[in-house]
C-alpha atoms as a PDB file:
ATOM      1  CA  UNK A   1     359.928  72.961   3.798  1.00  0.00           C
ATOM      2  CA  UNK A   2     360.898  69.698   3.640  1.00  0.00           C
ATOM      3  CA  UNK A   3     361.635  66.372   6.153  1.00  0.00           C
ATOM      4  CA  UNK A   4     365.719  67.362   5.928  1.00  0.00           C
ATOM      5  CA  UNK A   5     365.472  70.944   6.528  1.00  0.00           C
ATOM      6  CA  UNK A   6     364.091  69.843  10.092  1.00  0.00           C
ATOM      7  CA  UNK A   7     366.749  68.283  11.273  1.00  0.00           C
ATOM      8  CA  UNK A   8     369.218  71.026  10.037  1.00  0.00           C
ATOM      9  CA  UNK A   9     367.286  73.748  11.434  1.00  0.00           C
ATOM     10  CA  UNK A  10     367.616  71.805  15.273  1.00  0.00           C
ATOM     11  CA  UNK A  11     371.296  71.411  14.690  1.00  0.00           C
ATOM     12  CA  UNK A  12     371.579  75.401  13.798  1.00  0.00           C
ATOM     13  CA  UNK A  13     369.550  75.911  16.869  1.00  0.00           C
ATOM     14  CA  UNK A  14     372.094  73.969  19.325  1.00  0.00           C
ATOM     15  CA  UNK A  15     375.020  75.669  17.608  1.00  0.00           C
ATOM     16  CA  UNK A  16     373.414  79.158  18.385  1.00  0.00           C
ATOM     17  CA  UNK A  17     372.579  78.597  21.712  1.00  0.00           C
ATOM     18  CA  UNK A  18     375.848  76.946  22.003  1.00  0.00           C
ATOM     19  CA  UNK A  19     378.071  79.761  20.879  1.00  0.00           C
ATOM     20  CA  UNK A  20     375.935  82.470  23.123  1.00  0.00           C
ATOM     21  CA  UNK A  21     376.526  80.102  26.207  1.00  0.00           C
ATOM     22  CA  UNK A  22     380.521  80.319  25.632  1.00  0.00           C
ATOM     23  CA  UNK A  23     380.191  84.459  24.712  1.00  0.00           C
ATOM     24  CA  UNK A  24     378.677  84.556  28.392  1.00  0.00           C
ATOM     25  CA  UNK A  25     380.715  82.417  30.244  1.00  0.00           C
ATOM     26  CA  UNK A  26     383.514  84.336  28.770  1.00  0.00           C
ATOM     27  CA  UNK A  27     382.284  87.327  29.660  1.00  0.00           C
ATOM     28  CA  UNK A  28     381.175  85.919  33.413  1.00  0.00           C
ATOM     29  CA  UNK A  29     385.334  85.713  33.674  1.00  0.00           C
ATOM     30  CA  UNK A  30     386.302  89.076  32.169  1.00  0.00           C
ATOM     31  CA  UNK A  31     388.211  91.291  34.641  1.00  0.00           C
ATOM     32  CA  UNK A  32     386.156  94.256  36.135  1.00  0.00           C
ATOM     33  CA  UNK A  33     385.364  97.089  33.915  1.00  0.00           C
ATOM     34  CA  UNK A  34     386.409 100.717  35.220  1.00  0.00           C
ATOM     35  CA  UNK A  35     382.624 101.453  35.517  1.00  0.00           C
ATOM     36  CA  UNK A  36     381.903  98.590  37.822  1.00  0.00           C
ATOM     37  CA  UNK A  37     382.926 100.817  41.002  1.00  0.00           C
ATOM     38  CA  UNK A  38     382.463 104.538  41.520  1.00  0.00           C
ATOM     39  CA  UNK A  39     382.675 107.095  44.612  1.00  0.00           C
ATOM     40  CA  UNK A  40     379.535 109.209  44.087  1.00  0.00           C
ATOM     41  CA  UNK A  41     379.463 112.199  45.749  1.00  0.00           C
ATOM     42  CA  UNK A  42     376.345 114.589  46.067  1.00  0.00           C
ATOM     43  CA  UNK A  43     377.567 118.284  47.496  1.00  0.00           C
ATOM     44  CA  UNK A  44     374.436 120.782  48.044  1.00  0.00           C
ATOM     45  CA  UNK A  45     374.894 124.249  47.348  1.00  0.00           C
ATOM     46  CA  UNK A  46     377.102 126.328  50.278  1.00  0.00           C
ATOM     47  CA  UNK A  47     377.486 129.973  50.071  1.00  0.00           C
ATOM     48  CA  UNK A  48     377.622 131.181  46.768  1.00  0.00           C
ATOM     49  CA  UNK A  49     378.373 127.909  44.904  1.00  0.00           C
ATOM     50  CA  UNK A  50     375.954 125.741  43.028  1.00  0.00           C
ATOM     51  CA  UNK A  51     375.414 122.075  44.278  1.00  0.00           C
ATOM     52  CA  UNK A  52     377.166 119.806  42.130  1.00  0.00           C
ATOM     53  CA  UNK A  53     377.596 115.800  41.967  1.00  0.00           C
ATOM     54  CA  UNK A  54     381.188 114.593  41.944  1.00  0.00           C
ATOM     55  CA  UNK A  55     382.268 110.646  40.654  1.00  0.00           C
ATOM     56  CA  UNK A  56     385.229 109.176  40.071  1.00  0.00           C
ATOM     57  CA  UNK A  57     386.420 105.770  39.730  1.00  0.00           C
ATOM     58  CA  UNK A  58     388.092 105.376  43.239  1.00  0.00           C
ATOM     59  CA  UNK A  59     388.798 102.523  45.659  1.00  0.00           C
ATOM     60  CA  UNK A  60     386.384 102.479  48.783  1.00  0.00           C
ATOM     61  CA  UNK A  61     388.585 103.657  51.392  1.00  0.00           C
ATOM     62  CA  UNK A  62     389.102 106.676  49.143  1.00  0.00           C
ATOM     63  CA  UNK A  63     385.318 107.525  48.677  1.00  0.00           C
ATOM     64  CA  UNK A  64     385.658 110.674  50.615  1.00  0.00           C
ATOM     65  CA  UNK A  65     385.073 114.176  50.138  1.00  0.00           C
ATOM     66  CA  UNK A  66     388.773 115.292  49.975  1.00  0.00           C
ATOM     67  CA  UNK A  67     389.353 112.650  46.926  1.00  0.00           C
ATOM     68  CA  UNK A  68     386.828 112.868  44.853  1.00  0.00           C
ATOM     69  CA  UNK A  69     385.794 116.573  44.385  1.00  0.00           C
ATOM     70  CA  UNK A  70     388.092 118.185  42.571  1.00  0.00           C
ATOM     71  CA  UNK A  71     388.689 121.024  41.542  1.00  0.00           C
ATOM     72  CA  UNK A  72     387.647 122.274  45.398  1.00  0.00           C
ATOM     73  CA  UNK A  73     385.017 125.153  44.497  1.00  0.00           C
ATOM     74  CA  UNK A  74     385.669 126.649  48.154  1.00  0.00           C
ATOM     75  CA  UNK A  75     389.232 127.996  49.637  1.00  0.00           C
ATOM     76  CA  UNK A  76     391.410 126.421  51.371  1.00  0.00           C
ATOM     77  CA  UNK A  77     389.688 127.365  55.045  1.00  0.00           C
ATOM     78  CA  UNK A  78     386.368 126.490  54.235  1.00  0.00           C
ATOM     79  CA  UNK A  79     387.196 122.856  52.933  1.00  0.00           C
ATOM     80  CA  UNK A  80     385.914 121.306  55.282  1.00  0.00           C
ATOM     81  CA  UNK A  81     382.779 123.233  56.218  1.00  0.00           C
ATOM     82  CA  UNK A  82     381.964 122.789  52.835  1.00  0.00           C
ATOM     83  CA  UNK A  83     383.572 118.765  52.670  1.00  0.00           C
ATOM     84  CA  UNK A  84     380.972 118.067  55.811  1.00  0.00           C
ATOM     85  CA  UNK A  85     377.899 118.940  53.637  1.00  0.00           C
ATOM     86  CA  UNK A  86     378.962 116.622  51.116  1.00  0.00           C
ATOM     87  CA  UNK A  87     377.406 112.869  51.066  1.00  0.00           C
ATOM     88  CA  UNK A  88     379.531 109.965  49.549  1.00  0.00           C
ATOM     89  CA  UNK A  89     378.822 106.833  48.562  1.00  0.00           C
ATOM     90  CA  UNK A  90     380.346 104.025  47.407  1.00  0.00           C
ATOM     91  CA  UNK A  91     378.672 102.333  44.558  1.00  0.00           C
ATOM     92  CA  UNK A  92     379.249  98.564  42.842  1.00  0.00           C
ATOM     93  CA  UNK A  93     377.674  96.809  40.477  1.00  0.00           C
ATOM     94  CA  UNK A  94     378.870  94.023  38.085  1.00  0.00           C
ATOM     95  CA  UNK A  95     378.105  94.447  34.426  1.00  0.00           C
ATOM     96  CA  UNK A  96     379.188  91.145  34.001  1.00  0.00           C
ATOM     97  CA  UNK A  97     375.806  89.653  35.543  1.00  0.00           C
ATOM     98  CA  UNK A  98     374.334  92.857  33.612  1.00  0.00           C
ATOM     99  CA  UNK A  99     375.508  91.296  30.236  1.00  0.00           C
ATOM    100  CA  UNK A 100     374.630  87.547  31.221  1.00  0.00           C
ATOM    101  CA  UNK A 101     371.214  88.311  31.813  1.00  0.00           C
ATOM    102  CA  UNK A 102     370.646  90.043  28.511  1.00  0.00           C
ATOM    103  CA  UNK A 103     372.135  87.407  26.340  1.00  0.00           C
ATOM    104  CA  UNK A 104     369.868  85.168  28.252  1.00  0.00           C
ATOM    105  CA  UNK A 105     366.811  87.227  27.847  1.00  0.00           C
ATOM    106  CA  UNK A 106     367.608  87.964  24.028  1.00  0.00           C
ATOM    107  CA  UNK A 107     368.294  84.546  23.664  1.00  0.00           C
ATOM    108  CA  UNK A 108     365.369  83.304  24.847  1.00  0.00           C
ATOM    109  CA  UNK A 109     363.787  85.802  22.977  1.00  0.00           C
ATOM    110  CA  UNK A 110     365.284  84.895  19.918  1.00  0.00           C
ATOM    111  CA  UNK A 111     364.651  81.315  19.952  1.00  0.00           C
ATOM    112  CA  UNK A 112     361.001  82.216  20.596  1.00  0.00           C
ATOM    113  CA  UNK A 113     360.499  84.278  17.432  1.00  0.00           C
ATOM    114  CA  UNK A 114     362.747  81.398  15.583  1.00  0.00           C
ATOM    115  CA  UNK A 115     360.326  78.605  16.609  1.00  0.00           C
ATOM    116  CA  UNK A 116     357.501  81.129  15.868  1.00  0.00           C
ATOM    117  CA  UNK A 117     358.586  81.573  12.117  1.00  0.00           C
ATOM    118  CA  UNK A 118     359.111  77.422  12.266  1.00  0.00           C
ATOM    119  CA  UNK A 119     355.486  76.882  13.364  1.00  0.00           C
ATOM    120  CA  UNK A 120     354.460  79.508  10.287  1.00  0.00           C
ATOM    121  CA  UNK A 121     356.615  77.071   7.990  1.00  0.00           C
ATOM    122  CA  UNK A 122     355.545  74.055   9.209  1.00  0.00           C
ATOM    123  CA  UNK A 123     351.695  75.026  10.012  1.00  0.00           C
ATOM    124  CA  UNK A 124     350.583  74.151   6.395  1.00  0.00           C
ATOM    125  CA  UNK A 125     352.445  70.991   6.334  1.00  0.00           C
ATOM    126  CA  UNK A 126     350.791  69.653   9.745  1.00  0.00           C
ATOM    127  CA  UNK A 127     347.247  70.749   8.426  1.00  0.00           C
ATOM    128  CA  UNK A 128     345.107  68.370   6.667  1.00  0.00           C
ATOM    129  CA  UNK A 129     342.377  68.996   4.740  1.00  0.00           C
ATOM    130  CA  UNK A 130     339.044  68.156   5.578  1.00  0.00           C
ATOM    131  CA  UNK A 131     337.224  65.819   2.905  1.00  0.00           C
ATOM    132  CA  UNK A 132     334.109  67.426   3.298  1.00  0.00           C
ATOM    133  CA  UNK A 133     333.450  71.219   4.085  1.00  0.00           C
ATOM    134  CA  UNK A 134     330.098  72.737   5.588  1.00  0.00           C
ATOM    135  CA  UNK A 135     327.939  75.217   4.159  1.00  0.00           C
ATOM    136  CA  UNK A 136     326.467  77.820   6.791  1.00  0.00           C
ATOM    137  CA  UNK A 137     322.910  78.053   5.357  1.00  0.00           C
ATOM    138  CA  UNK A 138     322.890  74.984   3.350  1.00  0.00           C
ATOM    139  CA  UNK A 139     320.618  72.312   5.463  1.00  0.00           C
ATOM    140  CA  UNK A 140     321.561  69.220   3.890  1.00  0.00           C
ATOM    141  CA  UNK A 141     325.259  69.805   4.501  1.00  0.00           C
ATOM    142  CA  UNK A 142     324.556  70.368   7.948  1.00  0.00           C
ATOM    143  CA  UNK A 143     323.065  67.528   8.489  1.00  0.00           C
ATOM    144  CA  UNK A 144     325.069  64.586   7.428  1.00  0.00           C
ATOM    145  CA  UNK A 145     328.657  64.385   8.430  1.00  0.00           C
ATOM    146  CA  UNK A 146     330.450  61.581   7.694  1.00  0.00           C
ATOM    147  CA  UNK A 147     330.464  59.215  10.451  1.00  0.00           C
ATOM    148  CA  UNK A 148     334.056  57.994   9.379  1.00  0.00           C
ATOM    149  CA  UNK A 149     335.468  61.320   9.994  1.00  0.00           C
ATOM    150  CA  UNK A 150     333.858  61.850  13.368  1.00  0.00           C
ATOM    151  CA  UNK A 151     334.994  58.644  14.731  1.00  0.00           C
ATOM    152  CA  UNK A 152     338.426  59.991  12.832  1.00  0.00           C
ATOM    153  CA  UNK A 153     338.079  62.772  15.095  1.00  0.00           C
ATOM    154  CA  UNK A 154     337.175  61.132  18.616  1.00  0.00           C
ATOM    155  CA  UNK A 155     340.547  58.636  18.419  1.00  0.00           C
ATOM    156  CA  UNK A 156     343.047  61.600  17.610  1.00  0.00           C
ATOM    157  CA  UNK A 157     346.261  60.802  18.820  1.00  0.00           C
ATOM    158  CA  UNK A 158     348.374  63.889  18.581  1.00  0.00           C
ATOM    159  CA  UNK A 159     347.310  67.361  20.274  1.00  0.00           C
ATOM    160  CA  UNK A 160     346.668  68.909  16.481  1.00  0.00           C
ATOM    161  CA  UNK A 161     344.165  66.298  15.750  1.00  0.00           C
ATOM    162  CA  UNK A 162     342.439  66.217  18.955  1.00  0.00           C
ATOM    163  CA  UNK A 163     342.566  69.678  18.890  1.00  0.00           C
ATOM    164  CA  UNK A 164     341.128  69.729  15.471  1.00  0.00           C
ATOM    165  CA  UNK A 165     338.490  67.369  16.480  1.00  0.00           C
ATOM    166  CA  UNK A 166     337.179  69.614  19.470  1.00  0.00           C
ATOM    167  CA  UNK A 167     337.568  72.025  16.204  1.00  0.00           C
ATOM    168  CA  UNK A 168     335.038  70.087  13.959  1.00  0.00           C
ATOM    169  CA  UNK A 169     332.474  68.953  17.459  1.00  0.00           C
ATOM    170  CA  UNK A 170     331.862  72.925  17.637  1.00  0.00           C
ATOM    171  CA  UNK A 171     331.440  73.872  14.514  1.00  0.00           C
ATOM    172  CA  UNK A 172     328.553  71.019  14.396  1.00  0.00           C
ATOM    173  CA  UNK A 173     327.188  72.450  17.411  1.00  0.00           C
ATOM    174  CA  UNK A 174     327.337  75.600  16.101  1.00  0.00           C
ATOM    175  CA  UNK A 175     325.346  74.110  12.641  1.00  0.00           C
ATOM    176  CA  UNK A 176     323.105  72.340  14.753  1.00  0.00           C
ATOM    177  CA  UNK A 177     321.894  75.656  16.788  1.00  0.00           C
ATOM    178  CA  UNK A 178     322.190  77.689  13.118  1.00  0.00           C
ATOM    179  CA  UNK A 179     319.919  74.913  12.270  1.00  0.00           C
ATOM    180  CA  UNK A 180     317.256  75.153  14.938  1.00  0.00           C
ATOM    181  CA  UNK A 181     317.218  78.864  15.091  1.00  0.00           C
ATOM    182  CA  UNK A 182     316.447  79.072  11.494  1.00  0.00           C
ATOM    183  CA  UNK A 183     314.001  76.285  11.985  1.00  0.00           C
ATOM    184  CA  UNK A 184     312.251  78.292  14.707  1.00  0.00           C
ATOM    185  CA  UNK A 185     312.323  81.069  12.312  1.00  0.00           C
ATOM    186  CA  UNK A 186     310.470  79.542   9.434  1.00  0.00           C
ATOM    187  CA  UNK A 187     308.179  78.643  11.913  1.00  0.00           C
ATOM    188  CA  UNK A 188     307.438  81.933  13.438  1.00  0.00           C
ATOM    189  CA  UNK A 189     307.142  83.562  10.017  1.00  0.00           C
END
């Protein structure tokens, strides 16, 4: 990837998050869908009738038993025994807020996996290579490492190179002990 395809990919970034900003705000001022508010009501079983669950799309001083179940499954003198049993509630939500918060989540999402596969681009590009590699068995690797790239390593300036250099001070550490064990080990044999 090259130096210009940087910049372009930030600008396609801002116009993204740009345009899902607007989609939400417009949605934030949409008028209220039908399914925002509902009369629920729960009837349990009376007589010979099955208990049912009754909505309906209702304003809340109509959230009653008498508007909302319909057709009545009892006759006309047992209304409102059978109205009495029945519990209603008024319910509201706002799928505005609903929608909102998963464009926000998606798009944070999103841009997450984006800078992910931009990291995966750009990883090989950052890395340097090493002018000198070690050998795991190999003694006189082991021993001598530059002393140019150490001191390379102890003034890193950016977070990949220091983080490189903790990088290189383990895996001589790691030599080091390989070394001594195996020393002990000749010795022992």
């Amino acid at each position: 990837m090259s130096v210009d395809k940087v910049p372009s990919l930030r600008a396609l970034l801002v116009v993204a998050f740009t345009l899902l900003c607007f989609e939400g705000i417009s949605i934030v001022h949409a008028n209220k869908n039908f399914e925002d508010v509902r009369c629920k009501c729960i009837c349990p079983p009376y007589r010979n009738i099955s208990g049912n669950i009754y909505n309906r799309n209702v304003s809340q001083k109509d959230c009653n038993c008498l508007h909302i179940v319909d057709p009545m499954p009892v006759p006309g003198h047992d209304v409102e025994a059978y109205c009495l049993l029945c519990e209603c509630k008024y319910e509201e939500r706002s799928s505005n807020t609903i929608k909102v918060t998963i464009i926000i989540y998606l798009s944070v999402v999103g841009s997450l996996v984006l800078y992910m596969l931009f990291l995966l681009l750009i990883d090989p590009l950052i890395r340097k290579h090493q002018p000198y590699t070690q050998q795991l068995h190999n003694e006189e690797d082991a021993e001598d490492i530059p002393p140019q790239a150490e001191d390379a390593l102890d003034r890193g300036s950016t977070v990949l190179e220091r983080v490189e250099g903790a990088q290189q001070r383990w895996k001589k550490q790691v030599q080091e002990q390989r070394k001594t064990v195996f020393d002990r080990h000749k010795m022992l044999s």
